[in-house]
Protein backbone atom coordinates (compact mmCIF):
# COMPACT_ATOMS: atom_id res chain seq x y z
CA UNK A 1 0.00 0.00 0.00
CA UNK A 2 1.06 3.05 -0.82
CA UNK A 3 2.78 5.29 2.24
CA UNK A 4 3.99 8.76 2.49
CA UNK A 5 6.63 10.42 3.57
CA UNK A 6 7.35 10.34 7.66
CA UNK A 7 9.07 12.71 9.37
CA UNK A 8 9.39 11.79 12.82
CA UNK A 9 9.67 14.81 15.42
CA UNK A 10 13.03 16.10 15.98
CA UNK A 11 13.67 14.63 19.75
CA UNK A 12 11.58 11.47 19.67
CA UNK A 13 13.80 8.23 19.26
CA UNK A 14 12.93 5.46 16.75
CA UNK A 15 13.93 2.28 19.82
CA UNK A 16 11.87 2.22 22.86
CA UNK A 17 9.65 -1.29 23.26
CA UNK A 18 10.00 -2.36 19.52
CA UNK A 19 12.06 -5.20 19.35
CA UNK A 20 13.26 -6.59 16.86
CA UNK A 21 10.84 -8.33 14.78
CA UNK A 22 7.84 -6.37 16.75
CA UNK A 23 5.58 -4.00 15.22
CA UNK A 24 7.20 -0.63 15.30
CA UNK A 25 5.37 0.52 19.26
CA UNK A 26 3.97 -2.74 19.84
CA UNK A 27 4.69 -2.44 23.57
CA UNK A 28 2.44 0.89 23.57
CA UNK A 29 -0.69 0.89 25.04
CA UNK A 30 -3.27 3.27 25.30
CA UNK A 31 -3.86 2.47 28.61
CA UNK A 32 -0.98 4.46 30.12
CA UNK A 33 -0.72 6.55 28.45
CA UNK A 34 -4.61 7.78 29.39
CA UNK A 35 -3.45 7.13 33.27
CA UNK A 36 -0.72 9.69 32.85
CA UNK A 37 -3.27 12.26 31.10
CA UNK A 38 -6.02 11.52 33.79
CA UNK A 39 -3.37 12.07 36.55
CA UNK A 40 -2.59 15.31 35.19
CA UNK A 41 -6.59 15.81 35.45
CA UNK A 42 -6.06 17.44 31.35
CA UNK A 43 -9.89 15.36 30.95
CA UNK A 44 -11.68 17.61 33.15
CA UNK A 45 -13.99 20.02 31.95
CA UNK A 46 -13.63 23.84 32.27
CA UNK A 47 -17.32 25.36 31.12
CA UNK A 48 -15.79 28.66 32.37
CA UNK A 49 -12.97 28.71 29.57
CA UNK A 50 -15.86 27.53 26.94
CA UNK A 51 -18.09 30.57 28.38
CA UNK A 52 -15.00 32.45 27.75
CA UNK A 53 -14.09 31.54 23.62
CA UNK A 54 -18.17 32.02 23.32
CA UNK A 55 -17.76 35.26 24.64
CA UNK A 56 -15.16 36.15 21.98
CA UNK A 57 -16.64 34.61 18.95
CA UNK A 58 -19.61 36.44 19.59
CA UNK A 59 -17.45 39.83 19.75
CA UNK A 60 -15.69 38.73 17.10
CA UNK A 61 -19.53 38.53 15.00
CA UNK A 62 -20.79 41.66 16.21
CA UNK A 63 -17.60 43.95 14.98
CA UNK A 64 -18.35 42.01 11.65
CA UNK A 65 -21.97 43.41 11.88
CA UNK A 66 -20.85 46.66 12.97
CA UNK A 67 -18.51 47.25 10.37
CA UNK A 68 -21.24 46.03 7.82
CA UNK A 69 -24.12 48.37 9.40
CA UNK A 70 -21.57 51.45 9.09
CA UNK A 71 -19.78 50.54 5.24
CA UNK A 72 -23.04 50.20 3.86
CA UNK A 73 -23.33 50.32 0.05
CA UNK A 74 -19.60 50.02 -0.25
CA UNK A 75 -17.23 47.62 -2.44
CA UNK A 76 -15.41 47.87 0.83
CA UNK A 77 -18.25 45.35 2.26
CA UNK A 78 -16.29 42.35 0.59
CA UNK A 79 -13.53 42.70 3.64
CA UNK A 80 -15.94 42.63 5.61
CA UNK A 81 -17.19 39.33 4.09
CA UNK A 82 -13.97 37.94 4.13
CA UNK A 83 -13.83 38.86 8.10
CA UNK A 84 -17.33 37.24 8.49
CA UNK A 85 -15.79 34.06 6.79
CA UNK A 86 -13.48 33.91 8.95
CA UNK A 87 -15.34 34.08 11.91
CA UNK A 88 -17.46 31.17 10.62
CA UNK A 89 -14.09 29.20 10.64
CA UNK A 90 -13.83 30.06 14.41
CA UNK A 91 -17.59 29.51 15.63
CA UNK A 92 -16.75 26.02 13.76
CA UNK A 93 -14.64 25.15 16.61
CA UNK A 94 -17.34 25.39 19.13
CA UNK A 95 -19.86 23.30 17.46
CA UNK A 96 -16.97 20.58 17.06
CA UNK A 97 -15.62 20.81 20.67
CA UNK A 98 -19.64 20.83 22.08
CA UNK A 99 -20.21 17.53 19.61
CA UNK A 100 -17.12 15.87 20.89
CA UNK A 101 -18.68 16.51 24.99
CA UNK A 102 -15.48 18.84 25.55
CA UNK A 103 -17.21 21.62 26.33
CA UNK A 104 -19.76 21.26 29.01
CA UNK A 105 -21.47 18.34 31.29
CA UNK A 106 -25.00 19.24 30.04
CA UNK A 107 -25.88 17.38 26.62
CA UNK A 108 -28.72 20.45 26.08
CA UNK A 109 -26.13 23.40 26.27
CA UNK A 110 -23.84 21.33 24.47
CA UNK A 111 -26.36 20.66 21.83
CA UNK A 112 -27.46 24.32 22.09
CA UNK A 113 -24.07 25.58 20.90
CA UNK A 114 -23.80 23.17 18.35
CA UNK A 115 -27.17 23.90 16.47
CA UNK A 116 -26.54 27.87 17.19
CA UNK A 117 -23.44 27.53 15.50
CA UNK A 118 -23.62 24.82 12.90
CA UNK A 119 -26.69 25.59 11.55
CA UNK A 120 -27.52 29.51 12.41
CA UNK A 121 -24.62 30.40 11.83
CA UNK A 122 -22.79 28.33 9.32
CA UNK A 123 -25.84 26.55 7.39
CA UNK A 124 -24.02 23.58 8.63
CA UNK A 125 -26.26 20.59 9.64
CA UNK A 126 -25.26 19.94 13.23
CA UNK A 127 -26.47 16.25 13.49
CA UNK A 128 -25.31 15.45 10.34
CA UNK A 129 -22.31 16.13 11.23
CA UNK A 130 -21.78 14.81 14.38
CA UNK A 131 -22.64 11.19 12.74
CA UNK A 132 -20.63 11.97 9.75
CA UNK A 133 -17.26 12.78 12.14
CA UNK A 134 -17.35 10.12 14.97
CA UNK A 135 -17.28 7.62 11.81
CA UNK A 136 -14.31 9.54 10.98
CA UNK A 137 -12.67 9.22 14.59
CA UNK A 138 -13.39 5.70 15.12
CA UNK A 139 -11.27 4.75 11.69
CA UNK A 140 -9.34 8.03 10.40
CA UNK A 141 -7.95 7.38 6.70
CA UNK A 142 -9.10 4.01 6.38
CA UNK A 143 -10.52 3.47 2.96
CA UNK A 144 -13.88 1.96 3.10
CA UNK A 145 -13.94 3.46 6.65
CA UNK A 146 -13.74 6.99 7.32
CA UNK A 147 -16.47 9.19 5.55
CA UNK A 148 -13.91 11.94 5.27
CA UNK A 149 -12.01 10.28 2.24
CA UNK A 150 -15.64 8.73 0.83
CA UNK A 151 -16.87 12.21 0.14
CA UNK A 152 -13.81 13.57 -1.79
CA UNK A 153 -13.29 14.37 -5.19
CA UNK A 154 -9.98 13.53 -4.80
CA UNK A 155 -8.53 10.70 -4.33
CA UNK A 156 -5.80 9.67 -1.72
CA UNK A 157 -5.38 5.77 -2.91
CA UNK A 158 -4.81 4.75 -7.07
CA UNK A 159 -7.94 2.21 -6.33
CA UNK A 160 -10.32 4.93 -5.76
CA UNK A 161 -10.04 6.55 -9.18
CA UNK A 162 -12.27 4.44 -11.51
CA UNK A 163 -15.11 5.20 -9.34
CA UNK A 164 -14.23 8.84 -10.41
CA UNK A 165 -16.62 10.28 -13.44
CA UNK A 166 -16.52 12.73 -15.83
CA UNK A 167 -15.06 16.45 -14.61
CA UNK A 168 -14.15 14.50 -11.74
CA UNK A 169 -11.25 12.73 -13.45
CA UNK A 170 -10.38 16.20 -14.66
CA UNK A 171 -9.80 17.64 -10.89
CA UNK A 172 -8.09 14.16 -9.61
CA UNK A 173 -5.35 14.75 -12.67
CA UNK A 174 -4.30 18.23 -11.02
CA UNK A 175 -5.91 17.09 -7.44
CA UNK A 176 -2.33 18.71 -5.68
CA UNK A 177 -3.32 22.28 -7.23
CA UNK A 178 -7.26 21.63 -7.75
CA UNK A 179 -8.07 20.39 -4.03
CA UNK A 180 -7.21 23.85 -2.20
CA UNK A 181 -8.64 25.89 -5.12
CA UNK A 182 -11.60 23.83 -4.94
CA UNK A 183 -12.29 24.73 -1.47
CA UNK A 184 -13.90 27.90 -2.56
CA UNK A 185 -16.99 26.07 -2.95
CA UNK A 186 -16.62 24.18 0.20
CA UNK A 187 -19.00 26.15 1.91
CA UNK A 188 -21.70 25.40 -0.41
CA UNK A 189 -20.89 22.23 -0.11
CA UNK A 190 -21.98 21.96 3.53
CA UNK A 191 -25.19 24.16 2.80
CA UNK A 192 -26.16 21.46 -0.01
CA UNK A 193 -24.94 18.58 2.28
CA UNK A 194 -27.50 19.90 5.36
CA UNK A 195 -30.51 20.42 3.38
CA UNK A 196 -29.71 16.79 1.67
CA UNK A 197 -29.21 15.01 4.93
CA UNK A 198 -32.67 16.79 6.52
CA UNK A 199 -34.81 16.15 3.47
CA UNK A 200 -33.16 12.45 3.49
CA UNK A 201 -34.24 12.05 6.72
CA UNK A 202 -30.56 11.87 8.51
CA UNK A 203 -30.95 14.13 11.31
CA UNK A 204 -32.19 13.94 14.67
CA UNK A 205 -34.15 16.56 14.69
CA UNK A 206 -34.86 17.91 11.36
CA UNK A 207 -37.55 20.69 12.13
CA UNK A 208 -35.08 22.61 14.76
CA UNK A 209 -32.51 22.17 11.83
CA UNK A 210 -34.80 23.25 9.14
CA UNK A 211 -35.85 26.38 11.49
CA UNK A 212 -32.54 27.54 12.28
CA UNK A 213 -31.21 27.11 8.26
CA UNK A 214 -34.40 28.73 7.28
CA UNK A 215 -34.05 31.70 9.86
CA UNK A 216 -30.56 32.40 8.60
CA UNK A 217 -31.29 32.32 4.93
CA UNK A 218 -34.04 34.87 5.92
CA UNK A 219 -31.90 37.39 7.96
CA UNK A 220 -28.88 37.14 5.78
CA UNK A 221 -30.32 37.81 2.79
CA UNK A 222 -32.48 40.32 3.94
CA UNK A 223 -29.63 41.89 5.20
CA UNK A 224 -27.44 42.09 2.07
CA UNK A 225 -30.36 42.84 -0.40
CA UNK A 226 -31.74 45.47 1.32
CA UNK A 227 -28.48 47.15 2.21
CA UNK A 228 -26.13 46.42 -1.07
CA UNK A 229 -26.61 46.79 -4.18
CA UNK A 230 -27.73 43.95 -6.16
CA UNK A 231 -24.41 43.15 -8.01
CA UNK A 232 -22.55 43.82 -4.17
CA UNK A 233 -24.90 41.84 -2.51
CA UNK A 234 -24.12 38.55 -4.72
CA UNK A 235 -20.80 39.59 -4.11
CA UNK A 236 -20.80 40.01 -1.02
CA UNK A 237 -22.18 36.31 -0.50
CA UNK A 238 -19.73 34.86 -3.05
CA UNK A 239 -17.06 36.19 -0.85
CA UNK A 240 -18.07 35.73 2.44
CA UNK A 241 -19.23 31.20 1.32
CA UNK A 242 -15.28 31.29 -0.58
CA UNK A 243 -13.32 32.66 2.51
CA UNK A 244 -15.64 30.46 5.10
CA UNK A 245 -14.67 27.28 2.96
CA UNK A 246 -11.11 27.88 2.42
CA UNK A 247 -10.58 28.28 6.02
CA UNK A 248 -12.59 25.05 6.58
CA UNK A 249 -10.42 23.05 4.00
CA UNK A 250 -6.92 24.85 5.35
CA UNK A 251 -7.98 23.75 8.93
CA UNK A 252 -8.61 20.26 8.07
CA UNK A 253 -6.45 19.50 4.99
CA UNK A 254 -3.34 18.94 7.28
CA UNK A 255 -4.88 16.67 9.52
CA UNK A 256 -4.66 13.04 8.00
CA UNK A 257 -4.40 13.82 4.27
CA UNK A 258 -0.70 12.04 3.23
CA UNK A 259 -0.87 9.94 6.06
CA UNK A 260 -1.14 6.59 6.60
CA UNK A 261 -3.73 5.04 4.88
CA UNK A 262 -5.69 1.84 5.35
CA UNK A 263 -7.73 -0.60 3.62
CA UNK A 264 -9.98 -3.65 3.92
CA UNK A 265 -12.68 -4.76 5.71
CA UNK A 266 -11.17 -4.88 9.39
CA UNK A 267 -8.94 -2.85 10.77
CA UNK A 268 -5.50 -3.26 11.47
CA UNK A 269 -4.45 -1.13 14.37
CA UNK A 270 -5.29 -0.57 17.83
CA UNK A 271 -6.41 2.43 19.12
CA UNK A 272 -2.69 4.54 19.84
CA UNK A 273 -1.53 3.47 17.26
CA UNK A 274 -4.45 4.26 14.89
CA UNK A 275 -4.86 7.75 15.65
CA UNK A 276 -1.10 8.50 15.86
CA UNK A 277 0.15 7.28 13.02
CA UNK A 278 -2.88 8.82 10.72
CA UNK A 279 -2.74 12.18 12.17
CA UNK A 280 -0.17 15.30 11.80
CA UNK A 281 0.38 18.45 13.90
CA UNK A 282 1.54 21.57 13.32
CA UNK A 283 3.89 23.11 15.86
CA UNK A 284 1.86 25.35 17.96
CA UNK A 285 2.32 28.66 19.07
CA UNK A 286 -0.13 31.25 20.14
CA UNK A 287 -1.65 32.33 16.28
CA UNK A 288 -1.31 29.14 14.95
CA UNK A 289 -3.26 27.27 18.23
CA UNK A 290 -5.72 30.45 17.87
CA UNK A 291 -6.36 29.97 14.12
CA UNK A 292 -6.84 25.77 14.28
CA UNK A 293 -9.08 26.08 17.22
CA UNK A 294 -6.91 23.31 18.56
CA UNK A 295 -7.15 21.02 15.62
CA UNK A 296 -2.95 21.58 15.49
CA UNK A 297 -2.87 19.30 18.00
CA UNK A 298 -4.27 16.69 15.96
CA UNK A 299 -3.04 13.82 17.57
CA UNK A 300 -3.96 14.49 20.67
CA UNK A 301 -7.60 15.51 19.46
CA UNK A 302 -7.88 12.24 18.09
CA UNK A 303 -6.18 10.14 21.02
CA UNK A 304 -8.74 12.42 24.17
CA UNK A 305 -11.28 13.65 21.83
CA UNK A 306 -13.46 15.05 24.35
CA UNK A 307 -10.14 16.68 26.11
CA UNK A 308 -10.79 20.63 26.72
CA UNK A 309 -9.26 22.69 23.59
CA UNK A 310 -6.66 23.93 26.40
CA UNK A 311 -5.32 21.29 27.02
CA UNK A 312 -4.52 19.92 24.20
CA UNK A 313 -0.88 22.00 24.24
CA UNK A 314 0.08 19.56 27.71
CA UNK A 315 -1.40 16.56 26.28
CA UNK A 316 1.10 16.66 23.42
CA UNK A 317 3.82 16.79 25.79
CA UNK A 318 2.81 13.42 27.82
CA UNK A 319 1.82 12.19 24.23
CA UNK A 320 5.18 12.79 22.13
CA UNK A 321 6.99 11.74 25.46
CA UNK A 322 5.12 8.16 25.80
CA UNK A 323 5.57 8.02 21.74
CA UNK A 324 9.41 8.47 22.32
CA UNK A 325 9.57 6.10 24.53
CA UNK A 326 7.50 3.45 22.96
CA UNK A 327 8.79 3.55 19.47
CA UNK A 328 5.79 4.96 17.64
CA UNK A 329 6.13 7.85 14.93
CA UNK A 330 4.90 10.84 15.76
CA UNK A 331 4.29 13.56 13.30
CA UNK A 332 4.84 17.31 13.85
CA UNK A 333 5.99 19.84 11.50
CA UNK A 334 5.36 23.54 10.64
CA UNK A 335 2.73 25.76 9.37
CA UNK A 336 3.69 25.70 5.56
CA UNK A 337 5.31 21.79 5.68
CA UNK A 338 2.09 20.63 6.24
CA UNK A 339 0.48 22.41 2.92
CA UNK A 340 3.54 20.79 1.22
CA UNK A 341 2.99 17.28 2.63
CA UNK A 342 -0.51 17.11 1.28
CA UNK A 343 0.10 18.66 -1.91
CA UNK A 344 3.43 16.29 -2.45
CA UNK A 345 0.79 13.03 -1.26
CA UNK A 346 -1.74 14.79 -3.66
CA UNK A 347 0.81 14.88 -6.44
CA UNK A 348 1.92 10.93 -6.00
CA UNK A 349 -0.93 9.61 -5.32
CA UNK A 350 -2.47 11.06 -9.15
CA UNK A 351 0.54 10.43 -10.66
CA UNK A 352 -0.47 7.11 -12.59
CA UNK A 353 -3.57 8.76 -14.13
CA UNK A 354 -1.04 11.84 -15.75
CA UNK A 355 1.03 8.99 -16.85
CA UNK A 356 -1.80 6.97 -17.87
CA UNK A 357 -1.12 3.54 -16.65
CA UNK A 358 -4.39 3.47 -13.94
CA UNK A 359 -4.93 0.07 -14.49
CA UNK A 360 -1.67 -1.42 -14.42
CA UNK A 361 -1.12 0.07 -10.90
CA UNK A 362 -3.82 -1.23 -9.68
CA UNK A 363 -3.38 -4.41 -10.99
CA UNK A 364 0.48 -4.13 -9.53
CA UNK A 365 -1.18 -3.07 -6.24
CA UNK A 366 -3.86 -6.04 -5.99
CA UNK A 367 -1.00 -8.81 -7.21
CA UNK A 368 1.59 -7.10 -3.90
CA UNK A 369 -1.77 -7.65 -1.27
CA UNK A 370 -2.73 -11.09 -3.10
């Protein structure tokens, strides 16, 4: 199967409890390392730091609303969709840390932030979701698995590309360029995904969801039309969906994508290992932790996923400690490496269909498993 490129962080040594003939961390359990997060208390839950980051995404929304109120029929109004993009990226994190339980003990103010924030604000279908990313958690970058690489025009495994049709063959050719300029429409894409999944029938509660999607379509476009200009208005909308998705596909593009990736109908690896060796961080510091929400911590996200966003910076610690000491890659590198990486694993990965021999590849491939 095909495997990218591992870097291995700078201080972590490749020995530990992987003897020879072992599986490389074979002696790591999940076990203790949870015991030495629990001791540390980094699973308890701080509703006063949550109260906090509401606080200032809903400062961050109302300057956006001032600054629209006072522009008014100005060209200027598109950086002020751009910042109202933008802040969609960042009310994102609170619906994911409230469906992950992170964020407070009650399910109903949990759920309350999600909906608020998924589908007022975003057009984002809150149950949907949370279905659609647990799958994702349980088996990250497994094939026939994890939703996440289902729902992709792109492909990240030679096998997936005959399923591939039309335009879409097109995009997976020049997938390393196409998949970031292609998260423009990423935004739409979640609008068309929520009112899908409601009039499908795959939410919970698909008349609150319907209500709150409704209610924003009303005020938003009320808002735009009656204070822009037609031609600004669309604009303005245009704008504000583009800047909301790319920030949702730079947030979660580094994640997993050029990691290890699995296939078949079990799985392979236990838990540690599973999330560790799928997922990638990007060293943290104070803009980059701010602008990821936490999600730079990826490994640790997917090891505690209902661990408090602040903790998440001393749970990597314990985590690329245990990891060092156990044998097991761990992945870290920096803000712009990671945009590399994926477009590199992009790049490989599409390589047979620019040279044209698909099929032999995957009849290579299936011979190696056989």
């Amino acid at each position: 199967m095909q495997r990218p490129h591992t870097q291995e962080a700078g201080a972590l040594a490749t020995g530990g409890g992987a003897g020879a003939g072992q599986r490389t961390g074979a002696s790591a359990t999940f076990a203790e390392l949870l015991k030495r997060v629990k001791a540390e208390g980094l699973l308890d839950l701080d509703p006063r730091y949550y109260v906090g980051r509401l606080a200032l995404n809903t400062t961050l929304l109302l300057i956006g609303f001032a600054a629209f109120f006072e522009l008014g029929d100005s060209w200027w109004q598109l950086l002020t969709a751009v910042w109202m993009g933008l802040c969609g990226g960042q009310s994102a994190f609170m619906w994911h840390d409230a469906g992950h339980k992170a964020m407070f003990r009650s399910k109903k103010a949990a759920s309350a932030v999600g909906y608020v924030h998924a589908n007022l604000v975003n057009g984002v279908s809150y149950g949907w979701w949370v279905n659609h990313h647990n799958r994702h958690h349980s088996n990250p970058n497994h094939l026939d698995m994890d939703p996440d690489i289902g729902r992709r025009t792109a492909i990240f495994d030679i096998k997936q590309y005959p399923s591939r049709k039309g335009t879409q063959k097109f995009v997976v050719r020049y997938q390393s360029v196409l998949f970031f300029v292609l998260l423009v429409l990423e935004g739409f894409k979640m609008l068309r995904t929520a009112v899908l999944s409601i009039v499908q029938g795959k939410t919970k509660r698909p008349v609150l969801e319907t209500f709150l999607i409704l209610l924003r379509a009303a005020v938003y476009l009320t808002l735009v039309f009656t204070l822009l200009s037609p031609a600004l208005a669309v604009a303005f909308i245009l704008v504000q969906h583009a800047a909301l998705g790319v920030y949702f596909g730079m947030i979660f593009a580094p994640n997993h994508k050029g990691m290890q990736i699995r296939d078949g109908e079990e799985e392979t690896l236990d838990w540690l290992e599973r999330q560790v060796l799928t997922s990638r961080n990007i060293r943290p510091n104070w803009l980059v932790d701010f602008l990821y929400g936490g999600l730079n911590y990826q490994v640790e996200h997917h090891l505690f996923p209902a661990m408090p966003q602040k903790n998440l910076g001393r749970a990597r610690e314990l985590t690329m400690q245990y990891c060092a000491e156990r044998g097991v890659p761990y992945h870290e590198v920096g803000f712009w490496a990671s945009y590399r990486e994926v477009a590199s694993y992009l790049h490989e990965v599409s390589a047979p269909v620019r040279r044209g021999d698909v099929e032999e590849q995957i009849r290579r491939r299936a011979m190696e498993a056989a």
